[in-house]
C-alpha atoms as a PDB file:
ATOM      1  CA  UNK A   1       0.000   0.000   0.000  1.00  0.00           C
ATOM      2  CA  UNK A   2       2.138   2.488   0.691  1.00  0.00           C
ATOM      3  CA  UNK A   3       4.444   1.903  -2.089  1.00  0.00           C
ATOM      4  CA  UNK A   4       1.369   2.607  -4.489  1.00  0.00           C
ATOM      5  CA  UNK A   5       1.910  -0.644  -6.079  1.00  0.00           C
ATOM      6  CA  UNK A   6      -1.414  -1.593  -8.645  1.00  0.00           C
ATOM      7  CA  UNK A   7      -1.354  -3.350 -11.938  1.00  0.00           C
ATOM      8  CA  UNK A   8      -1.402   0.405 -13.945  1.00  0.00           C
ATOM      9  CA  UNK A   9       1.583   1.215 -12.104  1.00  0.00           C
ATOM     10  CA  UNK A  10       3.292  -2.156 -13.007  1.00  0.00           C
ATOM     11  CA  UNK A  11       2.531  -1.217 -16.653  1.00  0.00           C
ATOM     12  CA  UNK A  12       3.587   2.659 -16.295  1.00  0.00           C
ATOM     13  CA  UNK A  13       7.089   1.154 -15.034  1.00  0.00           C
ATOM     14  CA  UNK A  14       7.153  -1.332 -18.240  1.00  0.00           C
ATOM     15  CA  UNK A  15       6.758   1.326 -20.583  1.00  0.00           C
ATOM     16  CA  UNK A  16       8.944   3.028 -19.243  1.00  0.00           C
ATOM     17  CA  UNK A  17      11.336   0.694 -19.125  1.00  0.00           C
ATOM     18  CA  UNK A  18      10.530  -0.022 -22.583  1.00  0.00           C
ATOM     19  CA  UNK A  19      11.328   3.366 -23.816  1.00  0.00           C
ATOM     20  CA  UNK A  20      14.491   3.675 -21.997  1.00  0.00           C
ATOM     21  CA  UNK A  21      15.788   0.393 -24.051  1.00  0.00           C
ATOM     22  CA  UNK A  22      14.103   1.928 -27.255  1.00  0.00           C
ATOM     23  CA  UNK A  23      16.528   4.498 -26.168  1.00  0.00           C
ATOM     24  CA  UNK A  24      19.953   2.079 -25.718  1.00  0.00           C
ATOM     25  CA  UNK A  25      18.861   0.245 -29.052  1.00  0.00           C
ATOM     26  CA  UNK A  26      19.482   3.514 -30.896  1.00  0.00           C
ATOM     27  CA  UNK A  27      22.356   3.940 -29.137  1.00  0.00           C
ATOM     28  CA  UNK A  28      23.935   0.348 -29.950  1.00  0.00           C
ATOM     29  CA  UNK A  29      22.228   0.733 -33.846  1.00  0.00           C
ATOM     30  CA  UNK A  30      25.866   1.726 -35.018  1.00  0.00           C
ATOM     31  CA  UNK A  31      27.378  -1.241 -33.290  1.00  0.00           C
ATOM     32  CA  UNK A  32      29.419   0.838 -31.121  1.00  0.00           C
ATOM     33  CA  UNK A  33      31.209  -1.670 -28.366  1.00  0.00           C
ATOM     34  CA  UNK A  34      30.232   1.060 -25.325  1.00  0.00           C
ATOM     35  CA  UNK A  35      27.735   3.022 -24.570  1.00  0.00           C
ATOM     36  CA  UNK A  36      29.067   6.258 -24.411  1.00  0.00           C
ATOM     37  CA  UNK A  37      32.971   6.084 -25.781  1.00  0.00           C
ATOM     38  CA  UNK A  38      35.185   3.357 -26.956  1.00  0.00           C
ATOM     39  CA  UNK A  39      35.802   1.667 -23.541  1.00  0.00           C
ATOM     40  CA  UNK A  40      33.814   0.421 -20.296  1.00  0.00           C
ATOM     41  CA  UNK A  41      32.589   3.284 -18.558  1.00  0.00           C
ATOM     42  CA  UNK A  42      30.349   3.741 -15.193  1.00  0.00           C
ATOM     43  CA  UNK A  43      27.465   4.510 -17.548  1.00  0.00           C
ATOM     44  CA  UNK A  44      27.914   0.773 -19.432  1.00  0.00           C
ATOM     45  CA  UNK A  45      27.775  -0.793 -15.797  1.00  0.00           C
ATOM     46  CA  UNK A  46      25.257   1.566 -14.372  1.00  0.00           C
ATOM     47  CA  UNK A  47      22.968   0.424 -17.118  1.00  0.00           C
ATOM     48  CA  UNK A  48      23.601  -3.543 -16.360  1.00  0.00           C
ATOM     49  CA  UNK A  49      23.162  -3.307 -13.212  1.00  0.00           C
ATOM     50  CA  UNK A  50      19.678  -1.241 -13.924  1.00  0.00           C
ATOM     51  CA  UNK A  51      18.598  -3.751 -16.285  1.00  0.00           C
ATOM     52  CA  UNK A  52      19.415  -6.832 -14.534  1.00  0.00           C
ATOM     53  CA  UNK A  53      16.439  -7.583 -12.738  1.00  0.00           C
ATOM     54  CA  UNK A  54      14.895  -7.734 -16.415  1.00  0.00           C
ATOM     55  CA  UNK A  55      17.217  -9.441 -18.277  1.00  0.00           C
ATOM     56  CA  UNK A  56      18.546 -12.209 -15.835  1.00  0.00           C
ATOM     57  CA  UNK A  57      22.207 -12.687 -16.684  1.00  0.00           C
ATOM     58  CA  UNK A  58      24.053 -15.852 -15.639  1.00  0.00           C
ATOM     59  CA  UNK A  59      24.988 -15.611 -12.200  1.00  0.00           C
ATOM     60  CA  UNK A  60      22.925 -12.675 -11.114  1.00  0.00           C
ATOM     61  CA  UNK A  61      23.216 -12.830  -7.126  1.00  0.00           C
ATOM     62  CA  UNK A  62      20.083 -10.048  -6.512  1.00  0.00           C
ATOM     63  CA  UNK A  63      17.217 -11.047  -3.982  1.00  0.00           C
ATOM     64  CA  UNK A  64      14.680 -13.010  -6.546  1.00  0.00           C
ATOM     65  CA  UNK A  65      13.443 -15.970  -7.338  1.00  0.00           C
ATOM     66  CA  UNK A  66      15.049 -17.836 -10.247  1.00  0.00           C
ATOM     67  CA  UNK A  67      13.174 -17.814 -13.660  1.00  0.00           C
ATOM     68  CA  UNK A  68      11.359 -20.744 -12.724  1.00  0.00           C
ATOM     69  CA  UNK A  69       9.737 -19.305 -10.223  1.00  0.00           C
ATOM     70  CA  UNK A  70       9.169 -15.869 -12.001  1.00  0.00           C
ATOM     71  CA  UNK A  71       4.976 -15.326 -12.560  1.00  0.00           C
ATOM     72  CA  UNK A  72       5.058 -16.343 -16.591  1.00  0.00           C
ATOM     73  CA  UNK A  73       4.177 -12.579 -16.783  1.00  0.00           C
ATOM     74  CA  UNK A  74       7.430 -11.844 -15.887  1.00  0.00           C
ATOM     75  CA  UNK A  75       8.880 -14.329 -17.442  1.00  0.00           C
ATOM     76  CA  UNK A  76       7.525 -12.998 -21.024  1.00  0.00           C
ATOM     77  CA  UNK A  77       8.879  -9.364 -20.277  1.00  0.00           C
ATOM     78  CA  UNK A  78      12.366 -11.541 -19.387  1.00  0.00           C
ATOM     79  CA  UNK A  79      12.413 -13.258 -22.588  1.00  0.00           C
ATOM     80  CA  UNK A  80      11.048  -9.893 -24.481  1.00  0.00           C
ATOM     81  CA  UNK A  81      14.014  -7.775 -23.090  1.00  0.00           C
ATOM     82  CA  UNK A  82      16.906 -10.413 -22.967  1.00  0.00           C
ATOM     83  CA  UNK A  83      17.023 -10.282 -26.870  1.00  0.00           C
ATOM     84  CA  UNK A  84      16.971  -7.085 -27.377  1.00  0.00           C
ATOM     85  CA  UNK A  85      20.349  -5.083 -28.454  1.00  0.00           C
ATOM     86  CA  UNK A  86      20.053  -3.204 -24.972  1.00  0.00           C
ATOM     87  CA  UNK A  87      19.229  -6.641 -23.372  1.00  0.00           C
ATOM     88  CA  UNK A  88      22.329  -8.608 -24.903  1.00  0.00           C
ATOM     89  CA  UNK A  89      24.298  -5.234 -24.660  1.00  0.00           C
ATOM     90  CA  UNK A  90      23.689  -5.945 -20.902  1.00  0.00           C
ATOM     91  CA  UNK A  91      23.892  -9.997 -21.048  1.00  0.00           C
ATOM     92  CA  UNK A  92      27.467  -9.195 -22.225  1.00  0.00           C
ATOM     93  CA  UNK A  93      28.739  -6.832 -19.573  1.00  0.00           C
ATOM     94  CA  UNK A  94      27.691  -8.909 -17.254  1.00  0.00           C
ATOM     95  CA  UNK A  95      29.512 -11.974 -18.638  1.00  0.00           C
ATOM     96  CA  UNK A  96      32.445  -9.948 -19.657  1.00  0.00           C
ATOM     97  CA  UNK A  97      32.684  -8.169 -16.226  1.00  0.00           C
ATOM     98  CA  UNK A  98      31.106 -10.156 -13.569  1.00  0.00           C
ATOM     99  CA  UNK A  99      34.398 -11.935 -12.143  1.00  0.00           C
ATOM    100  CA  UNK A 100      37.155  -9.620 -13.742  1.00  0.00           C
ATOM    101  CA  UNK A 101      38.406  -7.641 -10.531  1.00  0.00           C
ATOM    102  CA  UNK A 102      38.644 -11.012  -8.662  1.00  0.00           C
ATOM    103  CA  UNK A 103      35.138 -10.102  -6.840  1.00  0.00           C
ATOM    104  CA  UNK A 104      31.377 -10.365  -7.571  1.00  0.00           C
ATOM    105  CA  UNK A 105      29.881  -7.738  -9.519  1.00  0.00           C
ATOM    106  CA  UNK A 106      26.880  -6.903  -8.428  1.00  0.00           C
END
């Protein structure tokens, strides 16, 4: 209740989310490796992390439930966003990125 949470909110967040990988898809349309320059950057990670809850990379240590045991509503915005150019664009970070300082990135 007092988070406001309804089923038109759920949606509201959705489309927004939507939009905001609309966004990133431009952004990757050239096939640039980055987001934002030609190396890593806090924004490339920034967005991963964002995203992760939606796209589910390997190894993803946040407080959920697995896929499994995802509401298949959820589970069809997972499998709509994972292929996405923003989803793999995050997919990728995380399996580029996850163990490369010696620590979990999370």
């Amino acid at each position: 209740m007092l988070l406001g949470l309804s089923a038109s909110k759920a949606e509201q967040c959705l489309d927004q989310a939507r939009k905001i990988f609309d966004a990133v898809d431009a952004r990757l349309a050239g096939k640039p490796k980055y987001l934002v320059v030609d190396r890593l950057t806090l924004s490339d990670l920034a967005f991963a992390v964002a995203v992760a809850p939606v796209v589910l990379p390997a190894g993803y240590g946040g407080p959920m439930p697995s896929f499994e045991q995802m509401p298949p509503a959820v589970q069809s915005v997972v499998n709509e966003m994972r292929p996405r150019p923003a989803g793999a664009f995050a997919l990728k970070i995380y399996e580029q990125q996850r163990n490369r300082s010696g620590s979990k990135f999370e």
